[in-house]
C-alpha atoms as a PDB file:
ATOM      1  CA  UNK A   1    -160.534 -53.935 162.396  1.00  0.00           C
ATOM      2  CA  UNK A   2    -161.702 -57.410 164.465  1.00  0.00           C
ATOM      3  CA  UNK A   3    -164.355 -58.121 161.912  1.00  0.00           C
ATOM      4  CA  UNK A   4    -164.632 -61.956 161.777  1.00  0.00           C
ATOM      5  CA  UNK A   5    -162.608 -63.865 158.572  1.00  0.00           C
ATOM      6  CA  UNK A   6    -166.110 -63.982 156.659  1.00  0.00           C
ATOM      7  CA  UNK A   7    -166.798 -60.324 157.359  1.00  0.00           C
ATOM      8  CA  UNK A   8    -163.702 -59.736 155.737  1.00  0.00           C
ATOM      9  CA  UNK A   9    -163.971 -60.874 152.575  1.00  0.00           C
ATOM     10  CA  UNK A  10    -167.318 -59.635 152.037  1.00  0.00           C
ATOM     11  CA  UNK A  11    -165.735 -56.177 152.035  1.00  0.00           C
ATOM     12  CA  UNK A  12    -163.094 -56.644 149.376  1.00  0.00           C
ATOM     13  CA  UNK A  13    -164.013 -55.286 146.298  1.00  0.00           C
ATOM     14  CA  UNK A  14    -163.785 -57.654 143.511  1.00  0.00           C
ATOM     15  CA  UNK A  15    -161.633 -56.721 140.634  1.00  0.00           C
ATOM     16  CA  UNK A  16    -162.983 -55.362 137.249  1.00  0.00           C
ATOM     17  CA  UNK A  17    -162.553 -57.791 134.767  1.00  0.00           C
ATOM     18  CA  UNK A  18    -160.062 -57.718 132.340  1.00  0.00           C
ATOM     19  CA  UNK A  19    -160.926 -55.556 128.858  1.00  0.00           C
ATOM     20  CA  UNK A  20    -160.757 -56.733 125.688  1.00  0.00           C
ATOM     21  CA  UNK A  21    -158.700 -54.722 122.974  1.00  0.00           C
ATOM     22  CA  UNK A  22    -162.386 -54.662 120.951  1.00  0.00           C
ATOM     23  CA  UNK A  23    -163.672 -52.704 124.233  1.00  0.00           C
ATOM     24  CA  UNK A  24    -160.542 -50.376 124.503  1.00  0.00           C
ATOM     25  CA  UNK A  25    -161.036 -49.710 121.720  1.00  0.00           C
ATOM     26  CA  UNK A  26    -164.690 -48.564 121.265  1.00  0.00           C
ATOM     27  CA  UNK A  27    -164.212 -46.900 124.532  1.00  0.00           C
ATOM     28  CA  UNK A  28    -161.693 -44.470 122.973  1.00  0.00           C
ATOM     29  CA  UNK A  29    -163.836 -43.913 120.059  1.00  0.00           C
ATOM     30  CA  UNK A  30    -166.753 -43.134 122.159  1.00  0.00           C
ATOM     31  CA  UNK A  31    -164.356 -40.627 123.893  1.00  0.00           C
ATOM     32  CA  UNK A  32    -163.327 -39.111 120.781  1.00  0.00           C
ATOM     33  CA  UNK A  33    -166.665 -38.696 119.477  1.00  0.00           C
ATOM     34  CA  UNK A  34    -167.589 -37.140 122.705  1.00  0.00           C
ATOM     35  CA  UNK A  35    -164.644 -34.451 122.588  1.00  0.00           C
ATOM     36  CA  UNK A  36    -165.438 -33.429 118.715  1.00  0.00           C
ATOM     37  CA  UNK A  37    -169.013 -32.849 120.452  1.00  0.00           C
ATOM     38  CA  UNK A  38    -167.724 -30.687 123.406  1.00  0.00           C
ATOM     39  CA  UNK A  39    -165.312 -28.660 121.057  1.00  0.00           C
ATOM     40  CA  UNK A  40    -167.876 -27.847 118.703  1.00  0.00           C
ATOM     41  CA  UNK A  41    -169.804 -26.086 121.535  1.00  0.00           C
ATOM     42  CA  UNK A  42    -166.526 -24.577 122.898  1.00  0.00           C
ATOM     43  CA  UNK A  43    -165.533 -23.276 119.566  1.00  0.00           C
ATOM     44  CA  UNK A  44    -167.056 -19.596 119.293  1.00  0.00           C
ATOM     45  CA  UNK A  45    -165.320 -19.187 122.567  1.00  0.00           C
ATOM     46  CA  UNK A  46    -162.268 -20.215 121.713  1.00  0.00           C
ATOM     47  CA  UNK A  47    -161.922 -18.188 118.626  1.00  0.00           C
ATOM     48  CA  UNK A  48    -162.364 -14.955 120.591  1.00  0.00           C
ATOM     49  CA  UNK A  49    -160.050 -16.433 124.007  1.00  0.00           C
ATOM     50  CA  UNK A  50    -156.882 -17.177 120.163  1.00  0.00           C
ATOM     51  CA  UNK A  51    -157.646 -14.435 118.004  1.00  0.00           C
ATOM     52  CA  UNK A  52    -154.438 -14.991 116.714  1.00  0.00           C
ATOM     53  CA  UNK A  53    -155.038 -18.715 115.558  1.00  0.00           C
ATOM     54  CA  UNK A  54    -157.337 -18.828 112.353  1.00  0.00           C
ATOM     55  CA  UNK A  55    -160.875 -19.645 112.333  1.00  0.00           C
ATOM     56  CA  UNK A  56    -160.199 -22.841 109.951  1.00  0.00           C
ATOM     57  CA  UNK A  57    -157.269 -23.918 112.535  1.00  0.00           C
ATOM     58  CA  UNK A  58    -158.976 -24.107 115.596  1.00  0.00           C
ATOM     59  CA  UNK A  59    -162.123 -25.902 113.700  1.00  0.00           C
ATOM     60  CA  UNK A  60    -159.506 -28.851 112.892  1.00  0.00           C
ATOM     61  CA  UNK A  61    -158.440 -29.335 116.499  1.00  0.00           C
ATOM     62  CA  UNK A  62    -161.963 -31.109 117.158  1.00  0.00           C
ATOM     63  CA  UNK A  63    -161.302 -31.304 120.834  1.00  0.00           C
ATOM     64  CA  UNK A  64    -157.799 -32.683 120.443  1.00  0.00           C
ATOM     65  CA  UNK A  65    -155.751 -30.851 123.643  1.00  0.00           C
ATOM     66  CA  UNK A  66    -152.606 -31.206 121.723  1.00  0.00           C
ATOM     67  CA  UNK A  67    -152.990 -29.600 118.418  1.00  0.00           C
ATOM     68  CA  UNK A  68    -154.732 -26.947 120.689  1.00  0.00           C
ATOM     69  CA  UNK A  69    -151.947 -26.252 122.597  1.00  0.00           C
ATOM     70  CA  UNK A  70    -149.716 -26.349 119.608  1.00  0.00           C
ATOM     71  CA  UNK A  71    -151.221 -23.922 117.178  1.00  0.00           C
ATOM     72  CA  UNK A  72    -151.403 -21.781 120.687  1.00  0.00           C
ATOM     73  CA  UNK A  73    -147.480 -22.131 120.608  1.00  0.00           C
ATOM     74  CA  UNK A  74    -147.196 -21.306 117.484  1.00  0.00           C
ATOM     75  CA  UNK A  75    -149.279 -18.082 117.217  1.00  0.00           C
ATOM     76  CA  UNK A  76    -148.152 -16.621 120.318  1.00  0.00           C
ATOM     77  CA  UNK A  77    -144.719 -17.399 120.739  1.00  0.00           C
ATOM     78  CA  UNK A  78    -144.927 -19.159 123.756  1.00  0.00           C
ATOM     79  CA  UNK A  79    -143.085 -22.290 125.761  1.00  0.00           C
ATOM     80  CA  UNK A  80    -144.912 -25.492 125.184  1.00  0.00           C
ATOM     81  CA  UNK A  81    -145.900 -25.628 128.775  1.00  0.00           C
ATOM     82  CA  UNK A  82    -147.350 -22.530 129.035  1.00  0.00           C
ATOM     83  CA  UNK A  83    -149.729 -23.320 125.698  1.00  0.00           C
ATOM     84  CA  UNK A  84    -150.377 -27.229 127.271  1.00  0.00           C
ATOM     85  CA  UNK A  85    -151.790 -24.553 130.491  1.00  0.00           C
ATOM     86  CA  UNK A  86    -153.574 -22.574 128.546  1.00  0.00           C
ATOM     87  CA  UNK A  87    -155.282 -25.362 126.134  1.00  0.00           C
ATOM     88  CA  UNK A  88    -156.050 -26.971 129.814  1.00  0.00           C
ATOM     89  CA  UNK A  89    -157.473 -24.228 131.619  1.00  0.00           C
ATOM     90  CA  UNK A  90    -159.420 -23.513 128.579  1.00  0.00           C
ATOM     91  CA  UNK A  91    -161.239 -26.899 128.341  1.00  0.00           C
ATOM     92  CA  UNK A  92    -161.999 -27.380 132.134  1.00  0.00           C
ATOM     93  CA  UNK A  93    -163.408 -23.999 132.162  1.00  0.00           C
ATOM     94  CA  UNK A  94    -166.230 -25.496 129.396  1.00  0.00           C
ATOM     95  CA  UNK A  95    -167.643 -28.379 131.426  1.00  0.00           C
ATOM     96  CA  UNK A  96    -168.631 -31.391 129.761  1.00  0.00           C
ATOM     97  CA  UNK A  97    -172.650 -31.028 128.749  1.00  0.00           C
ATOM     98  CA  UNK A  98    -174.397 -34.428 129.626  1.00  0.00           C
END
């Protein structure tokens, strides 16, 4: 583009500043909290999608993707991948509820 020097710089975007750990940090625990929320609401489905897995099982997973997938593994005898797919296309079929 042949946008004059000042024109230029005006369309950079600045940089986000830097986070602190104390912000990292309550930004994962906000996320956490948020996935223990969606899983409870995702729950009743997915104890009828794994009837295999126990009912006391999948209510410690608590929207964690990877004891998901691994009790999946487990309980149907499957490859690691396969369970990480399935634990996956489970959760993005329950959108997030704002």
């Amino acid at each position: 583009m042949n946008l004059p020097e000042s024109a230029e710089s005006t369309l950079a975007v600045a940089p986000a500043p830097p986070r602190t750990n104390k912000q990292i940090r309550a930004s994962s625990i906000a996320n956490e909290q948020a996935a223990q929320k969606r899983w409870k609401l995702m729950l009743a489905d997915a104890k009828t999608t794994w009837v295999k897995v126990p009912p006391e099982d999948l209510t410690r997973v608590n929207g964690n993707l990877n004891i998901l997938a691994g009790l999946i593994q487990l309980r149907y005898h499957t490859t690691r991948e396969d369970a990480d797919q399935q634990a996956k296309q489970f959760y993005d079929a329950h959108p997030a509820v704002v």
